[in-house]
PDB file of N, CA and C in Angstrom:
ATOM      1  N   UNK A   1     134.800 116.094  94.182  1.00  0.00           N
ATOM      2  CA  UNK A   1     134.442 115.699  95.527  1.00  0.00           C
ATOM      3  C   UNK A   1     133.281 114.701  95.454  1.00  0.00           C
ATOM      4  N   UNK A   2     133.126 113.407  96.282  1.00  0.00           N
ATOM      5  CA  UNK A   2     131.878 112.338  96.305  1.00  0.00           C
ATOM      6  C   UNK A   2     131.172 113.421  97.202  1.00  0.00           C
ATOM      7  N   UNK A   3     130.035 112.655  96.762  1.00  0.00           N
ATOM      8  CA  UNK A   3     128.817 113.440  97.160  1.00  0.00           C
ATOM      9  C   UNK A   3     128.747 112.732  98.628  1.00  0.00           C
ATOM     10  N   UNK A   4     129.066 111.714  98.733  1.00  0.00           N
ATOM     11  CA  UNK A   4     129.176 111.433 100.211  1.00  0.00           C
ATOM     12  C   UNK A   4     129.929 112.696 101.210  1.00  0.00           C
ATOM     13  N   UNK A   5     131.036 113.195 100.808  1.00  0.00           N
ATOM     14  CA  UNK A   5     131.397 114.209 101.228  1.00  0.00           C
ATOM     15  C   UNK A   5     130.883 115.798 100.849  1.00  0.00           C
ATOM     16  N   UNK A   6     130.122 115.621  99.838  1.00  0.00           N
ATOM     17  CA  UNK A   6     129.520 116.990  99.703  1.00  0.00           C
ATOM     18  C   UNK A   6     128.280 117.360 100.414  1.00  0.00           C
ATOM     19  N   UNK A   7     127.728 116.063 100.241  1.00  0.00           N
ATOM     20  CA  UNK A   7     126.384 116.738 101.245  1.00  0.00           C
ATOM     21  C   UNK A   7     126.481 116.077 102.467  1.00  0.00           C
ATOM     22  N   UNK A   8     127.599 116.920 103.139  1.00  0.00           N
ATOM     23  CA  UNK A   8     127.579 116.542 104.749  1.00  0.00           C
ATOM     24  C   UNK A   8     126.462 117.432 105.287  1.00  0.00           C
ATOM     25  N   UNK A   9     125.707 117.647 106.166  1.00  0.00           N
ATOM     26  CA  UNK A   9     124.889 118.648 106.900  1.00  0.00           C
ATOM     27  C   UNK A   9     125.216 118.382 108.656  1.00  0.00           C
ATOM     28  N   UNK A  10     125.524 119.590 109.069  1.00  0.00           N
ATOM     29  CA  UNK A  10     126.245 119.114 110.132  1.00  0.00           C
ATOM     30  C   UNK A  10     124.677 118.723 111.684  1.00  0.00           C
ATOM     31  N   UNK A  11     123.869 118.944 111.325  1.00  0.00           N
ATOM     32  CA  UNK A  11     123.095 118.585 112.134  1.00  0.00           C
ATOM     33  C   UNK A  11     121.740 119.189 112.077  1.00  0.00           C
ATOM     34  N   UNK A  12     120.345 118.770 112.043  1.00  0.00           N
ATOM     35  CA  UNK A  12     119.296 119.021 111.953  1.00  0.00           C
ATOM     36  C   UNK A  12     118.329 119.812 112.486  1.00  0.00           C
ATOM     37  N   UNK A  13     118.987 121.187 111.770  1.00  0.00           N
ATOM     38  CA  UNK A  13     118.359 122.515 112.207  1.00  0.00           C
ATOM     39  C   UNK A  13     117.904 123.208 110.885  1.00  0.00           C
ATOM     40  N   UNK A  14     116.904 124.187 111.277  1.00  0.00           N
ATOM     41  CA  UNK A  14     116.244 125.120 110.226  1.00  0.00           C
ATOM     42  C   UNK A  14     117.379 125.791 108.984  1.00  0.00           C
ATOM     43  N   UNK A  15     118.397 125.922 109.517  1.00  0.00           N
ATOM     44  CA  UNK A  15     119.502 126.251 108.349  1.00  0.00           C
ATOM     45  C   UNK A  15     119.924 125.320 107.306  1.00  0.00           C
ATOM     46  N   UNK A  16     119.908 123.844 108.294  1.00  0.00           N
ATOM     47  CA  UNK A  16     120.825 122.984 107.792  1.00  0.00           C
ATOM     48  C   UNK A  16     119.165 122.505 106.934  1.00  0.00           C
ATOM     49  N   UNK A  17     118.076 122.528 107.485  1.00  0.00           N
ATOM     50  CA  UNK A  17     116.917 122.116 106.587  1.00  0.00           C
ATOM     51  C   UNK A  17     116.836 123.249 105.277  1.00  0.00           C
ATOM     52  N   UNK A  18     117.274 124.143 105.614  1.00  0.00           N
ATOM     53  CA  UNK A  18     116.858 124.820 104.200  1.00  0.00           C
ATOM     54  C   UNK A  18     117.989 124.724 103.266  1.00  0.00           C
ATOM     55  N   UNK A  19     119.373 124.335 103.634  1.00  0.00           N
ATOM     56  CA  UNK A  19     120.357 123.867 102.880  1.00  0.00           C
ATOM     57  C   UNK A  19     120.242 122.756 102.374  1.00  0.00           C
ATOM     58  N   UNK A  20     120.101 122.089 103.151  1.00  0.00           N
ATOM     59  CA  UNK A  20     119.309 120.836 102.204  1.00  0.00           C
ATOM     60  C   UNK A  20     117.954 120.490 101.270  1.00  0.00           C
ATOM     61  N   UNK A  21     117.109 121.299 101.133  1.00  0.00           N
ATOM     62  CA  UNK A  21     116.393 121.937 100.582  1.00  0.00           C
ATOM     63  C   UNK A  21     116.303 122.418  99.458  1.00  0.00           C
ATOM     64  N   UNK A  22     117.786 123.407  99.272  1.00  0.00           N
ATOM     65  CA  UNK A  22     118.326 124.257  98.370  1.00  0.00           C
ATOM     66  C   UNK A  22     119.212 123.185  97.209  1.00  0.00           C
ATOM     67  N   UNK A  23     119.692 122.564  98.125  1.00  0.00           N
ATOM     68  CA  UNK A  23     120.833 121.241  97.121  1.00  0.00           C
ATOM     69  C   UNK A  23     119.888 120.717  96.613  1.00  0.00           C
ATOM     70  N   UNK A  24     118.817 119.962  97.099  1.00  0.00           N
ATOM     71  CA  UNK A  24     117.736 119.217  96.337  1.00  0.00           C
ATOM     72  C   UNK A  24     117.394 120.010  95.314  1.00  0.00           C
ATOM     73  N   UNK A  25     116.843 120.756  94.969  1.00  0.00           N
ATOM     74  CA  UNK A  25     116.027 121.766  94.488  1.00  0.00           C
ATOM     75  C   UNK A  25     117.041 121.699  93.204  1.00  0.00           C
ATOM     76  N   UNK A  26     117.970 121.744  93.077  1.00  0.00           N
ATOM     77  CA  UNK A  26     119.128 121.718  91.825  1.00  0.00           C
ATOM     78  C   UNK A  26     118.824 120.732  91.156  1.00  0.00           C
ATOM     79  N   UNK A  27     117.770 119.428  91.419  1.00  0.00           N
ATOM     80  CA  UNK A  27     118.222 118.410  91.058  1.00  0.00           C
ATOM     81  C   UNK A  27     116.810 117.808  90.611  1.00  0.00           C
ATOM     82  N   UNK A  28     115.738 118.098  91.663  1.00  0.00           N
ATOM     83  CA  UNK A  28     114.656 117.381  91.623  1.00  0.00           C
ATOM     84  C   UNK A  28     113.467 118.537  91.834  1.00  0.00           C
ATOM     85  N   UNK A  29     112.305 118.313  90.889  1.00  0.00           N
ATOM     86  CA  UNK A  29     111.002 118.944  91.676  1.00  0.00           C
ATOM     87  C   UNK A  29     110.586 118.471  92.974  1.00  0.00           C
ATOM     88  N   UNK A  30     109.419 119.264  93.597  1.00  0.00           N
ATOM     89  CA  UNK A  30     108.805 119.064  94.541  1.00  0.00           C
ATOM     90  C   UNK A  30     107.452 118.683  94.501  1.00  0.00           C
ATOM     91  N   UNK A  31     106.913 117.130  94.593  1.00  0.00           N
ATOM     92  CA  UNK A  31     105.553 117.422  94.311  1.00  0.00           C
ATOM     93  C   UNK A  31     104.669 117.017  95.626  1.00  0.00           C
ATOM     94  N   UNK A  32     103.484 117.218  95.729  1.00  0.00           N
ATOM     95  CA  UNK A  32     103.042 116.062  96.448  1.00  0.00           C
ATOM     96  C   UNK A  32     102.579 115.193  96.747  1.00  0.00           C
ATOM     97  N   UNK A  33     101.914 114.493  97.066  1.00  0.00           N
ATOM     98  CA  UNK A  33     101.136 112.834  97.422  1.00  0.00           C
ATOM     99  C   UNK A  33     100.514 113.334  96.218  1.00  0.00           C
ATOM    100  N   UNK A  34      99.125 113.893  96.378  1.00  0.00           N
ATOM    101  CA  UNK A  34      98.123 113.740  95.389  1.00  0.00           C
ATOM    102  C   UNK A  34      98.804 114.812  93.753  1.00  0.00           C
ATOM    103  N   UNK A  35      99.804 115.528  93.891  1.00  0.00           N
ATOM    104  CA  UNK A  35     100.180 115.658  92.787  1.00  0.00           C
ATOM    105  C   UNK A  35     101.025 114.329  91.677  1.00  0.00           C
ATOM    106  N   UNK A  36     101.246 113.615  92.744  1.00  0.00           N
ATOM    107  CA  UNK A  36     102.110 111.993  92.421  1.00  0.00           C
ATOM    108  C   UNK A  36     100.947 111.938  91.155  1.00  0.00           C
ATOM    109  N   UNK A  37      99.957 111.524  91.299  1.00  0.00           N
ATOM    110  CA  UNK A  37      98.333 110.558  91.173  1.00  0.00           C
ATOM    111  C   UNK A  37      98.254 111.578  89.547  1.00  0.00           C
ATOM    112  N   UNK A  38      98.623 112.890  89.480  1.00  0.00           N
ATOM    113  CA  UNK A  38      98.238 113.561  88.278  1.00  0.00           C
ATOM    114  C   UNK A  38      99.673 113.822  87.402  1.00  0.00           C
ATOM    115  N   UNK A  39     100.823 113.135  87.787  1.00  0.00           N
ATOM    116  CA  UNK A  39     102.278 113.542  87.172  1.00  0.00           C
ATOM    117  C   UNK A  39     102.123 113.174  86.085  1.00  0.00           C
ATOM    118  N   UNK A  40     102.498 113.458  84.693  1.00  0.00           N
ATOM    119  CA  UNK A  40     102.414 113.370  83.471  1.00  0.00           C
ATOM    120  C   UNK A  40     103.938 113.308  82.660  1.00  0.00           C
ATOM    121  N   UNK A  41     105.439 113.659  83.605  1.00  0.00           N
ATOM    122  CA  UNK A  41     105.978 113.650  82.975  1.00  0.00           C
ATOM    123  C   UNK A  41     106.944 112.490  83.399  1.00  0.00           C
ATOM    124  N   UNK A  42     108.215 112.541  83.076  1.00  0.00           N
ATOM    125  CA  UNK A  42     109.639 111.707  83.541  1.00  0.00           C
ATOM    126  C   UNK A  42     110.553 112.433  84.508  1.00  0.00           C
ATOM    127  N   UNK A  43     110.344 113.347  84.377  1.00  0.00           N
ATOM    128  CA  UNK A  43     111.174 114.680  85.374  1.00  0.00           C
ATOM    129  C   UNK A  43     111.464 114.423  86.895  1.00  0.00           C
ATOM    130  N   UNK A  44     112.122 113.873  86.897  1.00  0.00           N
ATOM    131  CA  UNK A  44     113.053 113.040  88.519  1.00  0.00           C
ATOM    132  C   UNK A  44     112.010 114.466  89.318  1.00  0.00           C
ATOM    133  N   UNK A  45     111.411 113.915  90.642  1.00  0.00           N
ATOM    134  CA  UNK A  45     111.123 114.581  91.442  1.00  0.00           C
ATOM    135  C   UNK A  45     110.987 113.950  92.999  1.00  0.00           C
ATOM    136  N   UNK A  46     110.773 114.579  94.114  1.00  0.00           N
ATOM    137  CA  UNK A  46     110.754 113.954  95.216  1.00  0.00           C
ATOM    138  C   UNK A  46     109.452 114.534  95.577  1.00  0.00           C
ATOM    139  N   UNK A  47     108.484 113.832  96.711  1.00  0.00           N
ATOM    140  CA  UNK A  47     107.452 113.647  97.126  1.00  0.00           C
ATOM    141  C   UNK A  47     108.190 113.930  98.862  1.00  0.00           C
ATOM    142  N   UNK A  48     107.683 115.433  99.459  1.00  0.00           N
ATOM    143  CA  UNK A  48     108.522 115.673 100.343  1.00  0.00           C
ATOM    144  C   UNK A  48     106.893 115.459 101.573  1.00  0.00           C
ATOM    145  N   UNK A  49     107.447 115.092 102.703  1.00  0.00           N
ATOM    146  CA  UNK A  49     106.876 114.632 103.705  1.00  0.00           C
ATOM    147  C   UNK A  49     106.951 114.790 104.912  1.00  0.00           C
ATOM    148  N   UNK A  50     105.777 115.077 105.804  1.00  0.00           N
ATOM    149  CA  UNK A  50     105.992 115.695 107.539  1.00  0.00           C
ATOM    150  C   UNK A  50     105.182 114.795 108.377  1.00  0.00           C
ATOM    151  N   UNK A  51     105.648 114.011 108.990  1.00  0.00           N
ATOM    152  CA  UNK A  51     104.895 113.373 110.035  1.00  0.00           C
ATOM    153  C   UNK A  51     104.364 113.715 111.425  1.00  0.00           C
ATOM    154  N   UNK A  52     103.626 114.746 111.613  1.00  0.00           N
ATOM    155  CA  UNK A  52     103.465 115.534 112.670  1.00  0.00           C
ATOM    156  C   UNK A  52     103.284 114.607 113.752  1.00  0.00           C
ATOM    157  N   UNK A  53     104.391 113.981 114.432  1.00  0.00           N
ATOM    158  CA  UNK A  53     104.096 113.651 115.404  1.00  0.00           C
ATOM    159  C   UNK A  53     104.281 114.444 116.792  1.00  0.00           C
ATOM    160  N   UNK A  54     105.009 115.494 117.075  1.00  0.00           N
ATOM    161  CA  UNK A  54     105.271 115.971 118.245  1.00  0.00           C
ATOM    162  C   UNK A  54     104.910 117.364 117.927  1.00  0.00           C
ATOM    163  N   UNK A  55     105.625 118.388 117.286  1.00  0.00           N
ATOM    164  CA  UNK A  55     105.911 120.055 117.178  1.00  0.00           C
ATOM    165  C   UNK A  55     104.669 120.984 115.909  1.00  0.00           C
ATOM    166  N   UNK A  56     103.668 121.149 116.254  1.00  0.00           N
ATOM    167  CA  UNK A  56     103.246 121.739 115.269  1.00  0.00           C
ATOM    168  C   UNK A  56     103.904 122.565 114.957  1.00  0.00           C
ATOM    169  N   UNK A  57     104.147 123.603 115.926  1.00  0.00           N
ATOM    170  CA  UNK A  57     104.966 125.419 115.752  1.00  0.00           C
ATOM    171  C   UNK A  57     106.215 125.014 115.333  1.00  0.00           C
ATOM    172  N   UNK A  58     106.973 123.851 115.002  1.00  0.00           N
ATOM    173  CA  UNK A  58     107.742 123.537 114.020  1.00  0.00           C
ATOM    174  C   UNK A  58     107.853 122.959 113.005  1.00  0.00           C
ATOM    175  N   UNK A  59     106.959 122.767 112.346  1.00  0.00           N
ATOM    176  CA  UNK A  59     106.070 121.944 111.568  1.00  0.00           C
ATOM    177  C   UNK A  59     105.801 123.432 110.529  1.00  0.00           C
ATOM    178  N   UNK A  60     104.852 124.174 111.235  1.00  0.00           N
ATOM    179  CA  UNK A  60     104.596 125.884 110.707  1.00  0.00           C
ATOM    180  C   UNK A  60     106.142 126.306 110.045  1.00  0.00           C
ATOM    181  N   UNK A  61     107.283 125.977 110.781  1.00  0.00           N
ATOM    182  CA  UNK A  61     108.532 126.485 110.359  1.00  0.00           C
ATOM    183  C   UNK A  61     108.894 126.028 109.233  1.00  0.00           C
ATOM    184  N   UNK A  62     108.764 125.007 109.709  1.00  0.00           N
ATOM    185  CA  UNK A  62     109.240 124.588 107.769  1.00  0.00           C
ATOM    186  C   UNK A  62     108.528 124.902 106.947  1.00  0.00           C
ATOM    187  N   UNK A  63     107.270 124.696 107.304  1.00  0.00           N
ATOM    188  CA  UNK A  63     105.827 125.143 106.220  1.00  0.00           C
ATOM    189  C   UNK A  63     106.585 126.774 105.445  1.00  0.00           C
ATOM    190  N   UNK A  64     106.967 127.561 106.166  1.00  0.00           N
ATOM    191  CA  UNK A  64     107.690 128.411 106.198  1.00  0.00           C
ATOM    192  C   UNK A  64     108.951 128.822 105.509  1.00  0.00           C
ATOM    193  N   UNK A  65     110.030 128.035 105.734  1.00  0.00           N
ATOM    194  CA  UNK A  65     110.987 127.663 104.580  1.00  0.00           C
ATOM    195  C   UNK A  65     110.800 127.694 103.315  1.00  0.00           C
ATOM    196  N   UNK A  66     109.920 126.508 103.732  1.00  0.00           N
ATOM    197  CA  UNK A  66     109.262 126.035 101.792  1.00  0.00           C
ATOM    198  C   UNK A  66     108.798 126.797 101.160  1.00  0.00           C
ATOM    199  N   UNK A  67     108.031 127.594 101.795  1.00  0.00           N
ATOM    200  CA  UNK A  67     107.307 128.019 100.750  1.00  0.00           C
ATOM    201  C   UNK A  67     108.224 129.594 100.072  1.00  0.00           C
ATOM    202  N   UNK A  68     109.251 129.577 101.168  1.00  0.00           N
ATOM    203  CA  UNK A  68     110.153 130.934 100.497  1.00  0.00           C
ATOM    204  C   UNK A  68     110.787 130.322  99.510  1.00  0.00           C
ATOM    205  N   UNK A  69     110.895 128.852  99.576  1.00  0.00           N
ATOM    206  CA  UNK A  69     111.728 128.093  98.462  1.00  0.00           C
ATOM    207  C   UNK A  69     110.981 127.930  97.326  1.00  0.00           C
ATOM    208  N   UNK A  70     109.805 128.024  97.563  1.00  0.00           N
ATOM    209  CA  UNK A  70     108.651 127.868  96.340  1.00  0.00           C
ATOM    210  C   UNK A  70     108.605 126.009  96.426  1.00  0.00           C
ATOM    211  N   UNK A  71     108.824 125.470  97.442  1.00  0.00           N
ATOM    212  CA  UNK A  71     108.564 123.776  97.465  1.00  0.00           C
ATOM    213  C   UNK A  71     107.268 123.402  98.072  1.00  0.00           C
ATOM    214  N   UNK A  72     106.813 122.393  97.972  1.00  0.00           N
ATOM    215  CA  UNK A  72     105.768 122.110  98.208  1.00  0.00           C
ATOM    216  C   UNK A  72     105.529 120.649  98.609  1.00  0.00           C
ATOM    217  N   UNK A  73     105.006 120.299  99.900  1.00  0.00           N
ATOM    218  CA  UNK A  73     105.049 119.306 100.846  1.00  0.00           C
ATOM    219  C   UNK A  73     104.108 118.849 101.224  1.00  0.00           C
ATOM    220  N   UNK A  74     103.745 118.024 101.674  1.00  0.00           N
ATOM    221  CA  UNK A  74     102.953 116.926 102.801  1.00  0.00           C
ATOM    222  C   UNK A  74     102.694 117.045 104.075  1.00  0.00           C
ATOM    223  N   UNK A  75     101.746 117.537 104.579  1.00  0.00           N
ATOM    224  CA  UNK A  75     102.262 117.611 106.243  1.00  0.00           C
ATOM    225  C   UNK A  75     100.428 116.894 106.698  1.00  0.00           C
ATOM    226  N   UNK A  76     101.658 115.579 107.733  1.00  0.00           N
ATOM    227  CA  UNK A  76     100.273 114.571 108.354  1.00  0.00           C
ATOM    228  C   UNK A  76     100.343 114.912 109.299  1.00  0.00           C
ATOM    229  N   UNK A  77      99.063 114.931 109.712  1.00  0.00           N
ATOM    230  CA  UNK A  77      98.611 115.831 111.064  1.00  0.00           C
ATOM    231  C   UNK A  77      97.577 114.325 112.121  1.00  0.00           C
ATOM    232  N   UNK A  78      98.273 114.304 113.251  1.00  0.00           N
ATOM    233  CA  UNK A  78      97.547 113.499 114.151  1.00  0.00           C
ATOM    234  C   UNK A  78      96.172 113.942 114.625  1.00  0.00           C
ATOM    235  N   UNK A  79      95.145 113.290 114.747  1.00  0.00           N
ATOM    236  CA  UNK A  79      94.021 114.044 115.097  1.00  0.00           C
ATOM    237  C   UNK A  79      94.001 113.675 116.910  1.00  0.00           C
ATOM    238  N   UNK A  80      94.521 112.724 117.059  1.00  0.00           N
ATOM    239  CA  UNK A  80      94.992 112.148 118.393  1.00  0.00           C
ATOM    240  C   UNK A  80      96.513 112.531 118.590  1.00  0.00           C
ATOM    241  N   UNK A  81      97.373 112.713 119.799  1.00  0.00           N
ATOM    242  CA  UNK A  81      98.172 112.859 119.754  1.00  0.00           C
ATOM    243  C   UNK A  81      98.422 113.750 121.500  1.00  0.00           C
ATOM    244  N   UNK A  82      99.624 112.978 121.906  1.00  0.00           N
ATOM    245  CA  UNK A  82      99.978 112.719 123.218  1.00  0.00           C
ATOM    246  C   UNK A  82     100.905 114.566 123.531  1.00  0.00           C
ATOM    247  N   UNK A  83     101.268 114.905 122.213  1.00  0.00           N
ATOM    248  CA  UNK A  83     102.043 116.227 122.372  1.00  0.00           C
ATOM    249  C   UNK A  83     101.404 117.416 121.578  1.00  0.00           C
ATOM    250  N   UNK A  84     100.096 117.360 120.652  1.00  0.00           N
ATOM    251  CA  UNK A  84      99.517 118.478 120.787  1.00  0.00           C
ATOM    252  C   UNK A  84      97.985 117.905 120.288  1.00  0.00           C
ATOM    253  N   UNK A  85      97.068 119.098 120.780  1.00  0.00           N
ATOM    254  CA  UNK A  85      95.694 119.174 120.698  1.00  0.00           C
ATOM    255  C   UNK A  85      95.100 119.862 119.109  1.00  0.00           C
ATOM    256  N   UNK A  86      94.655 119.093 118.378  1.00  0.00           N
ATOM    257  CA  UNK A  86      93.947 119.278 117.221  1.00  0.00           C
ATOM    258  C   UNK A  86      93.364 120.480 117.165  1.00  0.00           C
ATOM    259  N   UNK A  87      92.230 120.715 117.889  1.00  0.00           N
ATOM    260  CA  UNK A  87      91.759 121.791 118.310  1.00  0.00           C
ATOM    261  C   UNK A  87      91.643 123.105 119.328  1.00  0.00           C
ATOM    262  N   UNK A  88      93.181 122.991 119.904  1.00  0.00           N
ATOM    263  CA  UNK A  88      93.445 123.803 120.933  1.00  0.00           C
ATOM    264  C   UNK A  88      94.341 125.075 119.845  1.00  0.00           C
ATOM    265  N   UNK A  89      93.425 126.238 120.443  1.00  0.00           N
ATOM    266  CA  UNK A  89      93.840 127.536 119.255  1.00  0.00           C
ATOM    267  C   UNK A  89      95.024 127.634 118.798  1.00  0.00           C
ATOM    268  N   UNK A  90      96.448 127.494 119.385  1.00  0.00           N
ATOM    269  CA  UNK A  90      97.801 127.557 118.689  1.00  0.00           C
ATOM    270  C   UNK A  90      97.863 126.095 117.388  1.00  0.00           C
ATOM    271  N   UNK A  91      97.269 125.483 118.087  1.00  0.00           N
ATOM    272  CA  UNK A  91      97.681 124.416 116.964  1.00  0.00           C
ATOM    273  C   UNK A  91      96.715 124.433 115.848  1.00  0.00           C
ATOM    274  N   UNK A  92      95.511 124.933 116.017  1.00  0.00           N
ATOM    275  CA  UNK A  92      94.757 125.030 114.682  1.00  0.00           C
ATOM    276  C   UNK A  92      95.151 126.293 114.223  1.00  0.00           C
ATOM    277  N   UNK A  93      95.606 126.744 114.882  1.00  0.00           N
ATOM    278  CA  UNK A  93      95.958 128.249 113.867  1.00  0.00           C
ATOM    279  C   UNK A  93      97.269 127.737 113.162  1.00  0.00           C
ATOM    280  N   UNK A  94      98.050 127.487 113.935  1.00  0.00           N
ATOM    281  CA  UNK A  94      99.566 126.550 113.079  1.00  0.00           C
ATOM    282  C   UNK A  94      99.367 125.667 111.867  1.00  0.00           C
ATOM    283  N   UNK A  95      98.023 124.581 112.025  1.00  0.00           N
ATOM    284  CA  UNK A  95      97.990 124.126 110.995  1.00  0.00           C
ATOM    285  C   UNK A  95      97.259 125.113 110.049  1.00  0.00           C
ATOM    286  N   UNK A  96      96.063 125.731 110.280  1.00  0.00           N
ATOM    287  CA  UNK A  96      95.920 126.939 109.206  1.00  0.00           C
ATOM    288  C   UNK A  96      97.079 127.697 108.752  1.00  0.00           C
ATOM    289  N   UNK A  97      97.867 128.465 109.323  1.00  0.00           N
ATOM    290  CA  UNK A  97      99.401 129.043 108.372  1.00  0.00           C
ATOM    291  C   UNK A  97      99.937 127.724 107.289  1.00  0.00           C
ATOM    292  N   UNK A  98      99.862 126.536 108.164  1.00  0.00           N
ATOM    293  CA  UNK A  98     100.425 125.440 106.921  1.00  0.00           C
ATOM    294  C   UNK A  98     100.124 125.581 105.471  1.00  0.00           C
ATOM    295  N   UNK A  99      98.479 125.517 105.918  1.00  0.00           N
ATOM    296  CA  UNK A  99      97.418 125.280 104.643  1.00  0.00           C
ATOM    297  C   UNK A  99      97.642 126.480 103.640  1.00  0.00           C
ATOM    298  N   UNK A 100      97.783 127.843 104.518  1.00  0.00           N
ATOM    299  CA  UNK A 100      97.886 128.870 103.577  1.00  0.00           C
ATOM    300  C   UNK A 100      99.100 129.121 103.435  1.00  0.00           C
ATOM    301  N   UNK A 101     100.266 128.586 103.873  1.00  0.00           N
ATOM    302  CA  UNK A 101     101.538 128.830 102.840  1.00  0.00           C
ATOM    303  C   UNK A 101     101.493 127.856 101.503  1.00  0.00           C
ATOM    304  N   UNK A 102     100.326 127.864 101.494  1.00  0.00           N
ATOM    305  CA  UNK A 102     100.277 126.607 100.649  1.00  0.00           C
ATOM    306  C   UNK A 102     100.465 124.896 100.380  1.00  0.00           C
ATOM    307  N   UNK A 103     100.504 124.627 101.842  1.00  0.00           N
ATOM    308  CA  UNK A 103     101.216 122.921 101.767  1.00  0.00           C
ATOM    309  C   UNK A 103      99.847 122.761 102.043  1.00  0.00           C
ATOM    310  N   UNK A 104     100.149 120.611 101.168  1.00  0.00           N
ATOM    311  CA  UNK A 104      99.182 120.068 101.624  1.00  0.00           C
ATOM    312  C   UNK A 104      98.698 119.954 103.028  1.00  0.00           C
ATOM    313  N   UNK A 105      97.926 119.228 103.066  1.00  0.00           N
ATOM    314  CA  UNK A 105      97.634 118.487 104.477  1.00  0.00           C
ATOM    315  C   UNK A 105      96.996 117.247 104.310  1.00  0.00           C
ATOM    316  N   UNK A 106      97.107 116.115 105.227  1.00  0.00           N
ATOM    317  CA  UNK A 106      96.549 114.933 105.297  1.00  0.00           C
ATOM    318  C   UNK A 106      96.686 114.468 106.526  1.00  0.00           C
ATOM    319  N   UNK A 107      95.672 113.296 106.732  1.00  0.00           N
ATOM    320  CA  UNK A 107      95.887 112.565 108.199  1.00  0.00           C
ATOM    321  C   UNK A 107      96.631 111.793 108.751  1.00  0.00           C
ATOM    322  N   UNK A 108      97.410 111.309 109.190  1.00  0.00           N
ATOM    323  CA  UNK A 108      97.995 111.188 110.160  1.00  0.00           C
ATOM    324  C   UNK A 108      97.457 109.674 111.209  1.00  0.00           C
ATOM    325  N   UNK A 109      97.341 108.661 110.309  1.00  0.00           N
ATOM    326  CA  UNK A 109      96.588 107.473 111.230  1.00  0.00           C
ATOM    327  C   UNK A 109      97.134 107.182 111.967  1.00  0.00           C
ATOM    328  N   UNK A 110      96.823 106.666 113.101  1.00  0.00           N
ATOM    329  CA  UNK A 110      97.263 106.221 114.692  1.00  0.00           C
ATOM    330  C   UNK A 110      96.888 104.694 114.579  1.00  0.00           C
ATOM    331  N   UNK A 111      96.769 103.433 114.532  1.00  0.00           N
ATOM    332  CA  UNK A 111      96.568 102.264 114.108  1.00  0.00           C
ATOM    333  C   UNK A 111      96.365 101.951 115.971  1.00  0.00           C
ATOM    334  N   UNK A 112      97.493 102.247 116.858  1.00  0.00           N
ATOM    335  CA  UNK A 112      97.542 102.161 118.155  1.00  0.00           C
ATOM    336  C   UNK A 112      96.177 102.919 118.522  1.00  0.00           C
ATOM    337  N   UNK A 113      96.097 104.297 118.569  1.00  0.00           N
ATOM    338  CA  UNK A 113      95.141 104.707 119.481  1.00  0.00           C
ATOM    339  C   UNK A 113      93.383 104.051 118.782  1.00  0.00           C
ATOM    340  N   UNK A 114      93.414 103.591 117.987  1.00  0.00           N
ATOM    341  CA  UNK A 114      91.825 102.730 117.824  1.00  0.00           C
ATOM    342  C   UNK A 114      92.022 101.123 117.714  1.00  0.00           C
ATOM    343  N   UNK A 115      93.241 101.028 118.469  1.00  0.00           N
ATOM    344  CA  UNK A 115      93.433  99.437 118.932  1.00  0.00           C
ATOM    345  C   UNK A 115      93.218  98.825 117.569  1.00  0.00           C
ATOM    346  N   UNK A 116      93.978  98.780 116.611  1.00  0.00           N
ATOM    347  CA  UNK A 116      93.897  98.069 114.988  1.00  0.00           C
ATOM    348  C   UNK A 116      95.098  97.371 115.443  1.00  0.00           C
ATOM    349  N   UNK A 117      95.176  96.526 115.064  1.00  0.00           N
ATOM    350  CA  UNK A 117      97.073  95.178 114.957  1.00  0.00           C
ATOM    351  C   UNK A 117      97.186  94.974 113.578  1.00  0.00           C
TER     352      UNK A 117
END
């Protein structure tokens, strides 16, 4: 079977994310940004990545996934942001579960909200 037809995923949900997840995982490590900077070997791996722009409490979910998968990710966090508050208690507690399932964290630049072109 082409892999075009093998890795169909029928649409982008927590199942279909951890199935895809699981296929990777056969194939490639998981590292992240700043593990890139210390890699030492040849060992095909992917550099997995979260752009928190809208859902923290789904953001936590995957954080969640992964880490039952034993993978390990990226998650950029807006410090500005039109759909959640940095410091409003669900979302700092969400990004704390991140941190302690073990994923990275990093920022999240806005180039728009400090008027940069």
């Amino acid at each position: 079977m082409e892999n075009s037809k093998r890795y169909i995923y029928s649409d982008f949900t927590f199942n279909e994310y951890t199935t895809l997840l699981k296929d990777a995982a056969q194939y490639y490590s998981f590292i992240t940004h700043n593990d890139f900077l210390k890699k030492t070997n040849e060992d095909p791996f992917l550099i997995l990545r979260h752009d928190l722009d809208m859902s923290i409490s789904n953001a936590l979910r995957f954080a969640k996934i992964e880490n039952n998968l034993q993978i390990k990710s990226t998650y950029f966090i807006h410090l500005h942001s039109e759909y959640y508050h940095f410091y409003e208690k669900d979302t700092y507690n969400a990004i704390h579960g991140i941190k302690n399932l073990g994923q990275s964290l990093a920022l999240h630049f806005d180039t728009h909200f400090y008027n940069i072109n």
